[in-house]
Protein backbone atom coordinates (compact mmCIF):
# COMPACT_ATOMS: atom_id res chain seq x y z
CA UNK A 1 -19.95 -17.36 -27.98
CA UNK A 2 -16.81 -18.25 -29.52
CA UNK A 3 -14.90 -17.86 -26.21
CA UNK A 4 -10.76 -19.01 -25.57
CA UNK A 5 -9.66 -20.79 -22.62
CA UNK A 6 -6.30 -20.17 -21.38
CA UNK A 7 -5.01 -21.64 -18.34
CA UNK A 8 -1.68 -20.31 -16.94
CA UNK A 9 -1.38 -22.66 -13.88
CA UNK A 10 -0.74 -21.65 -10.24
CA UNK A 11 -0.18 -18.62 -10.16
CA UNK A 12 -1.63 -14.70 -7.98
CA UNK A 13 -4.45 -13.15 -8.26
CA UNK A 14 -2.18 -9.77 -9.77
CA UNK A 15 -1.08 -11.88 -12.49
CA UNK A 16 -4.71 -12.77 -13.69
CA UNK A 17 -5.57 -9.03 -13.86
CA UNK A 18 -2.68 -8.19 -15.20
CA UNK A 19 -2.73 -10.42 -18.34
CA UNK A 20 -6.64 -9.51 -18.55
CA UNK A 21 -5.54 -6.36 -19.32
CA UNK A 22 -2.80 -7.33 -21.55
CA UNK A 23 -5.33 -9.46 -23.56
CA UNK A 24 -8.10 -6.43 -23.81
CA UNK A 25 -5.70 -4.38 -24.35
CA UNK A 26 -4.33 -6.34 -27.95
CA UNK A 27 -0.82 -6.63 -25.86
CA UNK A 28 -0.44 -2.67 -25.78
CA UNK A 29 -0.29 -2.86 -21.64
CA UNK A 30 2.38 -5.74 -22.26
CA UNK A 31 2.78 -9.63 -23.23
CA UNK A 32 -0.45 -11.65 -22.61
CA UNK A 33 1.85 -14.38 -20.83
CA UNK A 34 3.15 -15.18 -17.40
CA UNK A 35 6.46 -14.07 -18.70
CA UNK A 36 5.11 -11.02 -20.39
CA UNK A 37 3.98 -9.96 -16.88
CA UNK A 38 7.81 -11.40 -15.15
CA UNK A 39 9.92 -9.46 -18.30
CA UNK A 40 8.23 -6.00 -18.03
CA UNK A 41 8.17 -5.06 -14.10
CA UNK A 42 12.12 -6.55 -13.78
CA UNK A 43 12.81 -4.66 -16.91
CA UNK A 44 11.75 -1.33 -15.79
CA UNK A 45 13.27 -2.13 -12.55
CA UNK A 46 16.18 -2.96 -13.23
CA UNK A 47 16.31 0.84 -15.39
CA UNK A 48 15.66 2.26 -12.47
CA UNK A 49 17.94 0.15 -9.78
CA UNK A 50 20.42 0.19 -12.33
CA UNK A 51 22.38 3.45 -11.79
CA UNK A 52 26.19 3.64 -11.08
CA UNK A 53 26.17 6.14 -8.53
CA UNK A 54 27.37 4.90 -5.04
CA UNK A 55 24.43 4.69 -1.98
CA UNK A 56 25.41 5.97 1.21
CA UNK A 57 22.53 4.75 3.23
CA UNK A 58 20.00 2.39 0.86
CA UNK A 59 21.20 -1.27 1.26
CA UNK A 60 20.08 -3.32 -1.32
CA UNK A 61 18.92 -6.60 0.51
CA UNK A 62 15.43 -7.20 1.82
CA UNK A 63 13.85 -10.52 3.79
CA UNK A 64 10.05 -11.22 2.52
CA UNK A 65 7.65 -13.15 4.44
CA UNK A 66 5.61 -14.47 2.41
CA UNK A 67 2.72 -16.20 4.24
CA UNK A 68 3.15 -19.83 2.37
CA UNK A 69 1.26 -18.62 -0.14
CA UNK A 70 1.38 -18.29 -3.98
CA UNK A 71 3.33 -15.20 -3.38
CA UNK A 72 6.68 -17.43 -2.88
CA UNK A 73 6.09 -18.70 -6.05
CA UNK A 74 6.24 -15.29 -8.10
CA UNK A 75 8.61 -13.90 -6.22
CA UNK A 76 11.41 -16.58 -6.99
CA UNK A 77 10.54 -16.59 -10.58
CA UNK A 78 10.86 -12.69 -10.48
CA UNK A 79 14.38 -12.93 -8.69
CA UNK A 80 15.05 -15.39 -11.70
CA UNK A 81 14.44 -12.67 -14.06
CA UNK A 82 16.04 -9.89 -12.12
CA UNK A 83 19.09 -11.98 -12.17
CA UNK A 84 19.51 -12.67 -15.74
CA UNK A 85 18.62 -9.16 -16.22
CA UNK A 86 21.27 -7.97 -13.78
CA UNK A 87 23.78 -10.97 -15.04
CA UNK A 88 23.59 -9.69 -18.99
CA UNK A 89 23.27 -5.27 -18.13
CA UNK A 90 25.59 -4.97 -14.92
CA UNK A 91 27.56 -7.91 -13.98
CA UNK A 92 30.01 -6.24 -11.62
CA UNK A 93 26.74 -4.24 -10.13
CA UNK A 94 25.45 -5.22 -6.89
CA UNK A 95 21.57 -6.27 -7.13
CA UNK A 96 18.84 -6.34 -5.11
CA UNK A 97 19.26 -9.35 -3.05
CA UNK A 98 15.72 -10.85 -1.76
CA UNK A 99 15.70 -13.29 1.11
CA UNK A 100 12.56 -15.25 1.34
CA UNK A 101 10.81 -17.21 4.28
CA UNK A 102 7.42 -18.69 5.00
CA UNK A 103 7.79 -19.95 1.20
CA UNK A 104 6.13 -23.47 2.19
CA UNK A 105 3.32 -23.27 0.13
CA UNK A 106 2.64 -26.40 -0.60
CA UNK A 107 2.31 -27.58 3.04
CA UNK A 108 -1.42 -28.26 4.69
CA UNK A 109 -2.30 -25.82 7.43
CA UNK A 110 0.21 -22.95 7.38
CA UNK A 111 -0.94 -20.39 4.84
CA UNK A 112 -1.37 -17.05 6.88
CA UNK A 113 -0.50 -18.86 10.13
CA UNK A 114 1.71 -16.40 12.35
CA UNK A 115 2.56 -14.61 9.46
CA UNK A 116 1.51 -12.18 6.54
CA UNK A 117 0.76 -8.95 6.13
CA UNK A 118 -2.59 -9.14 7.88
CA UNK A 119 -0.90 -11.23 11.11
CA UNK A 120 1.92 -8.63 10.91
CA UNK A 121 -0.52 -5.56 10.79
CA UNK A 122 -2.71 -6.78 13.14
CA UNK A 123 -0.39 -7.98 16.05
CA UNK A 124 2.39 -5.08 15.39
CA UNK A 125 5.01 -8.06 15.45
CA UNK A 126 7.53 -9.66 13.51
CA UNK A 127 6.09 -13.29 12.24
CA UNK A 128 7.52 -16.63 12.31
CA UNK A 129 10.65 -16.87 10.50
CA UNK A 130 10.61 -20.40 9.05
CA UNK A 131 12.96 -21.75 5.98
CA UNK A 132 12.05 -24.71 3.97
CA UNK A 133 14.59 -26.84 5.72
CA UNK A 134 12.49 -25.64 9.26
CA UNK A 135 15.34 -23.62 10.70
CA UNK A 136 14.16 -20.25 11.90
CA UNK A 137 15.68 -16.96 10.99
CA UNK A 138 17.28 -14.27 13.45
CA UNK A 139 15.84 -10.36 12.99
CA UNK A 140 18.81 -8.23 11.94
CA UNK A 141 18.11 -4.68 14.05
CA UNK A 142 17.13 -2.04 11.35
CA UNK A 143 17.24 -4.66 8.32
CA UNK A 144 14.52 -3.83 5.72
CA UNK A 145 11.47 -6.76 5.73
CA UNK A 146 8.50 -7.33 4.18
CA UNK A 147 5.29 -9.74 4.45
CA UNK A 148 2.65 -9.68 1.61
CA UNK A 149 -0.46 -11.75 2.07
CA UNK A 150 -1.89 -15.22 0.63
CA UNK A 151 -2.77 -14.64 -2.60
CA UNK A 152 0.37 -11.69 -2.91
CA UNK A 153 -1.94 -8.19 -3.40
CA UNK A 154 -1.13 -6.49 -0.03
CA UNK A 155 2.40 -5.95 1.50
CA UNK A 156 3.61 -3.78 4.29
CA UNK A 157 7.47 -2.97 5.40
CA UNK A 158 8.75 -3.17 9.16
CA UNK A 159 12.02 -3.40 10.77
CA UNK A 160 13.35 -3.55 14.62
CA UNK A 161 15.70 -1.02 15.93
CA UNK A 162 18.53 -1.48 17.91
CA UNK A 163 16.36 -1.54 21.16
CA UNK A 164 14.31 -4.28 19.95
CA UNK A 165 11.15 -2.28 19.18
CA UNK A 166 9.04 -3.10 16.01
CA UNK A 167 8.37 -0.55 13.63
CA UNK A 168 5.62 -0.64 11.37
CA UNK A 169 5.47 1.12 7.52
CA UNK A 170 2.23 0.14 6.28
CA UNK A 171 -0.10 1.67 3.37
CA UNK A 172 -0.44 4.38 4.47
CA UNK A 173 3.30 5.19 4.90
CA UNK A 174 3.56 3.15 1.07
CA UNK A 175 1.33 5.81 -0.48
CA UNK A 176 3.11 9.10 0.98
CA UNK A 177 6.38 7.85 -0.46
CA UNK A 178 5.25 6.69 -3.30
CA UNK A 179 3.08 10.23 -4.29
CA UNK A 180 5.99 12.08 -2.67
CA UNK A 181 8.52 10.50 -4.89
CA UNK A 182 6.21 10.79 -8.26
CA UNK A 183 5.47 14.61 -7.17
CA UNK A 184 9.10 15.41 -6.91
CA UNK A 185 9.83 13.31 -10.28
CA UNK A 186 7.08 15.17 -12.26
CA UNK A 187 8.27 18.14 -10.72
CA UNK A 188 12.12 17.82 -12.24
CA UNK A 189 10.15 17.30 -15.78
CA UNK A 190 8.59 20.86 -15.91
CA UNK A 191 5.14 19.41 -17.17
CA UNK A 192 2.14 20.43 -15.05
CA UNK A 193 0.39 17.08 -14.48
CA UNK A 194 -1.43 16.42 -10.64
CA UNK A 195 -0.65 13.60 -8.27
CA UNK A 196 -3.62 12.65 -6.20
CA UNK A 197 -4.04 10.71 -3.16
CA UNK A 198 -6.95 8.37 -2.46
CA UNK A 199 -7.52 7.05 0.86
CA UNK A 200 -10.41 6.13 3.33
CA UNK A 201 -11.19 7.46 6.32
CA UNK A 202 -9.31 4.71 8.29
CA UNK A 203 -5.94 6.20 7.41
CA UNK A 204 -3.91 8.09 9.64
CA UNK A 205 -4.66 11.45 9.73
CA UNK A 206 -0.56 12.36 10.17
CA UNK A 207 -0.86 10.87 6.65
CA UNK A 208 -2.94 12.89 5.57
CA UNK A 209 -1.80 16.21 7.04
CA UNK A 210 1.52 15.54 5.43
CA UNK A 211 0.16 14.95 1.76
CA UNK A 212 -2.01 18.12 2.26
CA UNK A 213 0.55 20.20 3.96
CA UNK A 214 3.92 18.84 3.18
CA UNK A 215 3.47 17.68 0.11
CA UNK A 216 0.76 19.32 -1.61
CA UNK A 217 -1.39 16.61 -2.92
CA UNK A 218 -4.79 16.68 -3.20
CA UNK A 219 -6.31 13.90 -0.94
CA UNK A 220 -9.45 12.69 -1.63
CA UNK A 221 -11.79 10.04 1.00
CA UNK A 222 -14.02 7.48 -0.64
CA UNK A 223 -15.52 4.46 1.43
CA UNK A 224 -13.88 1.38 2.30
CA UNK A 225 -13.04 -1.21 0.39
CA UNK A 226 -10.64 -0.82 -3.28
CA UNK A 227 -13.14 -1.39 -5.72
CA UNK A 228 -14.16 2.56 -4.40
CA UNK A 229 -10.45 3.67 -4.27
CA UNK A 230 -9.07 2.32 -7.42
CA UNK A 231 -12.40 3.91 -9.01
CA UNK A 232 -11.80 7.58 -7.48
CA UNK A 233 -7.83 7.37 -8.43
CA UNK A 234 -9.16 7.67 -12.30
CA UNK A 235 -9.92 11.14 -11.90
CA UNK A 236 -6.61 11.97 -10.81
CA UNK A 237 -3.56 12.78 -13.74
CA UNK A 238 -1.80 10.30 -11.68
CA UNK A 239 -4.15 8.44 -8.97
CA UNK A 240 -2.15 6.75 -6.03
CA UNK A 241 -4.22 4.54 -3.43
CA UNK A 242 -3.25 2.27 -0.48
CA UNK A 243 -5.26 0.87 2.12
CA UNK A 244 -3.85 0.86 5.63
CA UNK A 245 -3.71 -2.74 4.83
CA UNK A 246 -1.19 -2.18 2.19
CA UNK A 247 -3.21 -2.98 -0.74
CA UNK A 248 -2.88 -0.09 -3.43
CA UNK A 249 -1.22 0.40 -6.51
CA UNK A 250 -0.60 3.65 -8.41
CA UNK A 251 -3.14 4.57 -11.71
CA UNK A 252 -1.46 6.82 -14.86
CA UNK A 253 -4.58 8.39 -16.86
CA UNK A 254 -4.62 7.55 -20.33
CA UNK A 255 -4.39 11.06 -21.67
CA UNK A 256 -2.05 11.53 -19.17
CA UNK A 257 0.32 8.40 -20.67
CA UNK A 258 -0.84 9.83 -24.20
CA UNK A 259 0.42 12.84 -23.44
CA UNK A 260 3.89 12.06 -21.65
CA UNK A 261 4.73 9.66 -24.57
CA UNK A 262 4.01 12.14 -27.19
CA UNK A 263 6.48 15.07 -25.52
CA UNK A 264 9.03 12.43 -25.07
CA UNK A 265 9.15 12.21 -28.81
CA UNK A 266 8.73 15.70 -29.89
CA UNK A 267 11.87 16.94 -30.79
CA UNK A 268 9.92 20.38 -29.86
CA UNK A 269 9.01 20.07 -26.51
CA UNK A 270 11.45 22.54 -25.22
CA UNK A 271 12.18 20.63 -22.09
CA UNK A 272 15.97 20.44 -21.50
CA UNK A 273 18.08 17.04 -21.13
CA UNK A 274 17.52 16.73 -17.57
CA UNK A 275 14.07 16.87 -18.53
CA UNK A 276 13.51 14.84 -20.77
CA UNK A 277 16.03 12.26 -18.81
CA UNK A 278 13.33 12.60 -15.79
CA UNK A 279 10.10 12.12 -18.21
CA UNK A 280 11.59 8.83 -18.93
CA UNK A 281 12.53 8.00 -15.69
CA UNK A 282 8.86 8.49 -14.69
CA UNK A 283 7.46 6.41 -17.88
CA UNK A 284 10.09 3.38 -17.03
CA UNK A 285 8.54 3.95 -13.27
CA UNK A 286 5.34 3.97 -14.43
CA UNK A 287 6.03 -0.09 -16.12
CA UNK A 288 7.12 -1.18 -12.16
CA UNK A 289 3.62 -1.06 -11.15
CA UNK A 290 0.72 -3.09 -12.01
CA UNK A 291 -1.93 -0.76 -12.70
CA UNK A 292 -4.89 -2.97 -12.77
CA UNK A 293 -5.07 -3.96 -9.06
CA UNK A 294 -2.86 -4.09 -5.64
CA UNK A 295 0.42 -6.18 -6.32
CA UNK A 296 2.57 -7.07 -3.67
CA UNK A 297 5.40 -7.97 -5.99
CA UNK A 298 5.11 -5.03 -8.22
CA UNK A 299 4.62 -2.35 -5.03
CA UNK A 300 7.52 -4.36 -3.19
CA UNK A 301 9.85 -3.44 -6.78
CA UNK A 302 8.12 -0.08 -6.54
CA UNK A 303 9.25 0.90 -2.88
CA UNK A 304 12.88 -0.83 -3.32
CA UNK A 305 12.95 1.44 -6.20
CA UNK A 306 12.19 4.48 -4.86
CA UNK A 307 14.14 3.90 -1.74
CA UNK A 308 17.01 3.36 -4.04
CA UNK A 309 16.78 5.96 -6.05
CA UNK A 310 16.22 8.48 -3.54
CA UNK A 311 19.66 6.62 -1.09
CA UNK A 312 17.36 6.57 1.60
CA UNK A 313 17.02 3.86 4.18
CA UNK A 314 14.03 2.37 5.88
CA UNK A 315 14.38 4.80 9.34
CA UNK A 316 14.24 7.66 6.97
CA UNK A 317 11.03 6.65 5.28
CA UNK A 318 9.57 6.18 8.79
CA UNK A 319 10.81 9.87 9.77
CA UNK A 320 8.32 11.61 7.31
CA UNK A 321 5.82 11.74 10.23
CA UNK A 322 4.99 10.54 13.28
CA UNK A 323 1.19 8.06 13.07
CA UNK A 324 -1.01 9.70 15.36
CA UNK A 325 -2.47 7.13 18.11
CA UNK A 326 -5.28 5.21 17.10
CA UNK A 327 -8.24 2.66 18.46
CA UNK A 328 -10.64 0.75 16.97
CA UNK A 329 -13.38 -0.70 19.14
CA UNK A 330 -16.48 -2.64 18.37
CA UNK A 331 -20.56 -1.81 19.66
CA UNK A 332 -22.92 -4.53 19.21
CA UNK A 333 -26.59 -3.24 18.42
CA UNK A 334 -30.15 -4.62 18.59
CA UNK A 335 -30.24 -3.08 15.06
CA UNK A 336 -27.87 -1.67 13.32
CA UNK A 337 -29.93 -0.61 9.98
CA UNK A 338 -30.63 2.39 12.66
CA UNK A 339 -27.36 3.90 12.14
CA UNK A 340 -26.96 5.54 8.32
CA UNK A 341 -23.68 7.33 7.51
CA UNK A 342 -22.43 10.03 4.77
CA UNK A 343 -19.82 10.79 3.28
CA UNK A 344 -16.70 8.12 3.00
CA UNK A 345 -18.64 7.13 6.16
CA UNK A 346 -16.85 9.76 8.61
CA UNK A 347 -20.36 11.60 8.74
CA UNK A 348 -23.10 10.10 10.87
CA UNK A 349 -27.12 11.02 9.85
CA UNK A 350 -29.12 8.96 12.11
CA UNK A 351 -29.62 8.51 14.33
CA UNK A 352 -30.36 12.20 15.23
CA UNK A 353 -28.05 13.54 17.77
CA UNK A 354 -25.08 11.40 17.63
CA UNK A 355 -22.91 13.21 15.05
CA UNK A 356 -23.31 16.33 17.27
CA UNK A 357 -22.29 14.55 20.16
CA UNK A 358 -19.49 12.84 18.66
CA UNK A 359 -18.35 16.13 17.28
CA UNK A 360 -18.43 17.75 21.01
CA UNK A 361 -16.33 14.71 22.07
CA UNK A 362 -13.70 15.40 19.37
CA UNK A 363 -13.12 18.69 20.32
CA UNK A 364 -11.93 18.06 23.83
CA UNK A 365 -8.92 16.58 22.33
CA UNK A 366 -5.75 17.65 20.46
CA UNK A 367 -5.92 16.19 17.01
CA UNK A 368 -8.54 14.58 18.21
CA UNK A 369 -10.79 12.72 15.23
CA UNK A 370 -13.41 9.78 15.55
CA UNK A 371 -15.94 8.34 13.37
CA UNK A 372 -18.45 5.26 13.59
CA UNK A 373 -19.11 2.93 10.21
CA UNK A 374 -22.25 0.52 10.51
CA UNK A 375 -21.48 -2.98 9.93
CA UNK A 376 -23.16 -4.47 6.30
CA UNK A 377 -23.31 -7.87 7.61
CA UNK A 378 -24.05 -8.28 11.40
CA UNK A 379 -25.55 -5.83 13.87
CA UNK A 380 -22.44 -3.79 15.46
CA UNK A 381 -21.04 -0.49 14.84
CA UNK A 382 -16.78 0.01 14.12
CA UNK A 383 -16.14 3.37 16.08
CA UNK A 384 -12.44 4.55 14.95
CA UNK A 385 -10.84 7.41 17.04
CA UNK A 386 -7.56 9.14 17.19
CA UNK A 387 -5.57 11.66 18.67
CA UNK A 388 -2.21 13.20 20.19
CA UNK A 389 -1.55 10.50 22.70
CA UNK A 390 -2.79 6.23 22.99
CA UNK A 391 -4.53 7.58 26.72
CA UNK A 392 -6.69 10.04 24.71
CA UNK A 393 -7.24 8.13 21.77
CA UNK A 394 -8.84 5.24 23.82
CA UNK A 395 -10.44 8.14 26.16
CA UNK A 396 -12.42 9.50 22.87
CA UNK A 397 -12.91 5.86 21.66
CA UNK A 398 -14.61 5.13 24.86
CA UNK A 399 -16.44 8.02 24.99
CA UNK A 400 -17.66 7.46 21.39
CA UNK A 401 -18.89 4.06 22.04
CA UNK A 402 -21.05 5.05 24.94
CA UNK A 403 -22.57 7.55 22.99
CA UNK A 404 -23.77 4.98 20.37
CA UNK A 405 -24.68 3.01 23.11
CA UNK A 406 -27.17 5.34 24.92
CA UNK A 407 -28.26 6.56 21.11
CA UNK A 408 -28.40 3.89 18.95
CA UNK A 409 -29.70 0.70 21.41
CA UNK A 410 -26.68 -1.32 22.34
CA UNK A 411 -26.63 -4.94 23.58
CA UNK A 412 -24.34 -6.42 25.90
CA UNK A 413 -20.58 -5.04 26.65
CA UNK A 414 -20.06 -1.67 26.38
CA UNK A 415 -17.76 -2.21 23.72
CA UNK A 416 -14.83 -5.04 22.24
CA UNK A 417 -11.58 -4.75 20.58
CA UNK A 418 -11.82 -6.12 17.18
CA UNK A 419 -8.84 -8.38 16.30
């Protein structure tokens, strides 16, 4: 078939996809190397973390967690090339100083343990803090960290206040100030291209309110799982998509590059300096991500850059909105074929009767919203419910689940919390 091996070592999943691309793409998406893929995201962040102006509240130090996985590995050789970068542009410029820990990745039995982004997301905690010499670290109240996962495509942001209580930022929170930022960018350009938000039905709904209402973005559901998301951000100008999990990235259509590139070099595009100063911006912004799949090192350089170019620090970010309480329980069935949803799954159609009463159930509740999604590989039912306080929240949850119970032939408890 007259195929070409080429073997690039240990290194993340993002990387693969990302020189896959490079390679289809005869190098016009960037250098089919390891390097290629190192040089172009610290290049274009470095344009964008590299302006004079003095920050009043965005500190430019973060702490990474980074599960002992291959994710410690990138990350160091991308500080390498932020430093030369910074080193040879701005020597007397204060960089972006990254701190990492749980960077033993070759060591048996430790990958994901207490830490990364799932542990972090799931427990609402702050991990184990190891260095390589075994020492632990201390949590600096209202510091900026970070855990990505394993293989280094999901990452979400948290930090503890001066009272000692976590706060959590995760994909959903990534997405709205990511699309807020690129709608605010584009909007400083003059050119009418649309910002669209992907997300499933398992993401806040405060996120979504504040897209819809705040921002102005068209959000649109698919079902779980990114293969779905990444596939429904094409049909956006510019297509941005996180899972609550904090794996996302951020899509530019083709035309849409095509036609950004093009004005940029028309000496007759009318638009003004400032203008023309922003498209660029947004076309340098557009070379921090990596477009071909969720990146934790490319949507880490994406938030720091944001955050720095908008001087805002991490208790900000959390202040766009207030997460609506949520719970997710668990219904085990006799059969769970029985239950067939619509929809992005929020709509139930058998069996008969149990949308209805899951609608009635909803209502009694301010900002009340619940759904059930069948199970493809064992017989139970997720049941996700929120609303305006945790007591009502696991009220309607409750509620929910005995309603597939008496509908839809339940076995055993009730219900379970899923970990």
């Amino acid at each position: 078939m007259g195929g070409k091996l080429n073997s690039i070592g240990l290194t993340s999943t993002p990387i693969i996809h990302f020189l896959v691309m490079c390679w289809n793409t005869n190098e016009e998406y960037g250098r089919a190397n390891e390097a290629g893929y190192y040089s172009k995201l610290s290049s274009a962040f470095n344009h964008v973390h590299n302006v004079d102006e003095p920050k009043k509240l965005y500190t430019p130090e973060i702490s990474v967690d980074c599960a002992n996985g291959v994710g410690a590995l990138v990350l160091k050789k991308m500080i390498h090339f932020l430093q030369e970068l910074q080193s040879s542009s701005s020597p007397n410029k204060k960089s972006l100083k990254i701190n990492l820990f749980n960077d033993l990745v070759f060591v048996k039995d430790v990958l994901n343990n207490e830490c990364g982004a799932d542990f972090v997301k799931v427990q609402q905690k702050i991990p184990i803090m190891k260095k390589k010499d075994g020492s632990s670290l201390h949590v600096i109240p209202n510091a900026r960290y970070a855990s990505v996962d394993g293989d280094a495509d999901r990452i979400i942001y948290y930090y503890v206040d001066d009272s000692g209580i976590f706060h959590l930022l995760d994909g959903d929170r990534i997405a709205i100030l990511v699309a807020g930022y690129l709608k605010e960018l584009i909007k400083k350009t003059g050119i009418n291209i649309q910002v669209g938000l992907v997300q499933t039905a398992y993401a806040n709904g405060s996120s979504t309110k504040y897209a819809i209402e705040k921002l102005n973005i068209p959000v649109a559901w698919t079902l779980t799982g990114v293969k779905h998301l990444h596939h429904k951000a094409k049909e956006f100008d510019i297509g941005v998509y996180f899972e609550a999990n904090g794996h996302g990235t951020v899509l530019f259509n083709s035309r849409t590059v095509e036609h950004l590139t093009k004005l940029l070099v028309d000496e007759r595009n009318g638009l003004s300096e400032d203008q023309k100063a922003n498209l660029k911006k947004l076309l340098v912004v557009r070379d921090v991500i990596n477009e071909t799949v969720g990146d934790a090192i490319a949507d880490l350089l994406l938030v720091e850059a944001i955050l720095y170019d908008s001087d805002w620090n991490i208790q900000q970010w959390l202040n766009l909105y207030d997460d609506l309480p949520n719970r997710q329980l668990k219904v085990s069935l006799q059969d769970c074929s029985v239950v067939k949803t619509e929809g992005a799954d929020v709509k139930c159609i058998a069996p008969a009767g149990l949308q209805q009463k899951i609608n009635s159930l909803v209502k009694n509740y301010p900002s009340g919203r619940a759904f059930i999604r069948p199970s493809g590989t064992e017989n139970f039912v997720r049941i996700y419910a929120e609303a305006d306080s945790q007591k009502n929240a696991d009220s309607l949850a409750a509620e929910v689940a005995q309603a597939v119970h008496s509908l839809a032939g339940s076995v055993g408890d009730l219900y379970e919390h899923p970990l």
